[in-house]
Protein backbone atom coordinates (compact mmCIF):
# COMPACT_ATOMS: atom_id res chain seq x y z
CA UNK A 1 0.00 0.00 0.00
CA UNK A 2 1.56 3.43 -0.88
CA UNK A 3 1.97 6.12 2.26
CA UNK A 4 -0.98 8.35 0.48
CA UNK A 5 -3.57 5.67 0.81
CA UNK A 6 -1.80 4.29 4.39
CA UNK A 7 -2.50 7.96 5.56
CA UNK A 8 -5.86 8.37 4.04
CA UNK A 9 -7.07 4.85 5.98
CA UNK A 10 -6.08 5.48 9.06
CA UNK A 11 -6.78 9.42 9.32
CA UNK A 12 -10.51 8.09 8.56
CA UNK A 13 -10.41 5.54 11.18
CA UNK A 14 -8.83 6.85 14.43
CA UNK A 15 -9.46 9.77 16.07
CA UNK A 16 -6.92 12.12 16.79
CA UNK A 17 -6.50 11.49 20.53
CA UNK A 18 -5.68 7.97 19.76
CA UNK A 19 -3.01 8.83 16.69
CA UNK A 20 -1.57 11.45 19.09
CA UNK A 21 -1.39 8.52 21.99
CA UNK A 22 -0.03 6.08 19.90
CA UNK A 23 2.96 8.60 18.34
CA UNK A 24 4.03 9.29 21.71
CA UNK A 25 4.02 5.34 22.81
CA UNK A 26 5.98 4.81 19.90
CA UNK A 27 8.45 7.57 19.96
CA UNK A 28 8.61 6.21 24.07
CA UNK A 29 9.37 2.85 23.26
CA UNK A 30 12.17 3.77 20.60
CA UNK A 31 13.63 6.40 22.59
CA UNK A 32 13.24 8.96 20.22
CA UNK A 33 11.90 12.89 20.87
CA UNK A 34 8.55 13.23 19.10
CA UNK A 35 7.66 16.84 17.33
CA UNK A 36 4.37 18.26 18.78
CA UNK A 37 2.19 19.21 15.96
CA UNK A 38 -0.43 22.01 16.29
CA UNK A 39 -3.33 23.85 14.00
CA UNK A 40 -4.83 22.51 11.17
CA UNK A 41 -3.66 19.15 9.27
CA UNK A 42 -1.94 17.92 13.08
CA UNK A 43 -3.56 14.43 12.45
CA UNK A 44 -2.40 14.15 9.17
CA UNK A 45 0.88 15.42 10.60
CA UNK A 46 1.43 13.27 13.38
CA UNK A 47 0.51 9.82 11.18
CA UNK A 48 3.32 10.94 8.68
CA UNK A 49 5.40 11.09 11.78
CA UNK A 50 4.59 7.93 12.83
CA UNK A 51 5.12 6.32 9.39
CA UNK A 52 8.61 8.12 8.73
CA UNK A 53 9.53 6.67 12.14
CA UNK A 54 8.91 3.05 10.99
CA UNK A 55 10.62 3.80 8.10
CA UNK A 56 13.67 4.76 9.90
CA UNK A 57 14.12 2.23 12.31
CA UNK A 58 15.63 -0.98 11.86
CA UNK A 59 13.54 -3.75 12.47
């Protein structure tokens, strides 16, 4: 699945509380500082985060 349709999936099917949640327990559990996003498009924002992240770390 490309990253425009991964995004478009799961911006429709989680709420924003529970992307935000999940970013930081990811960004926790890696030991990495996560960017706090703010204003319009944050959801969108914070799921690319989450997706570069996974792209980035060795599994």
């Amino acid at each position: 699945m490309d990253e425009e349709s991964l995004l478009r999936v799961c911006a429709t099917s989680f709420p924003e509380e529970d992307v935000a949640e999940a970013k930081k327990l990811l960004f926790d559990s890696v030991s990495k500082t996560g960017i706090r996003r703010r204003k319009a498009g944050k959801n969108r924002r914070e799921l690319e985060d989450i997706i570069d992240l996974f792209q980035q770390t060795p599994p």
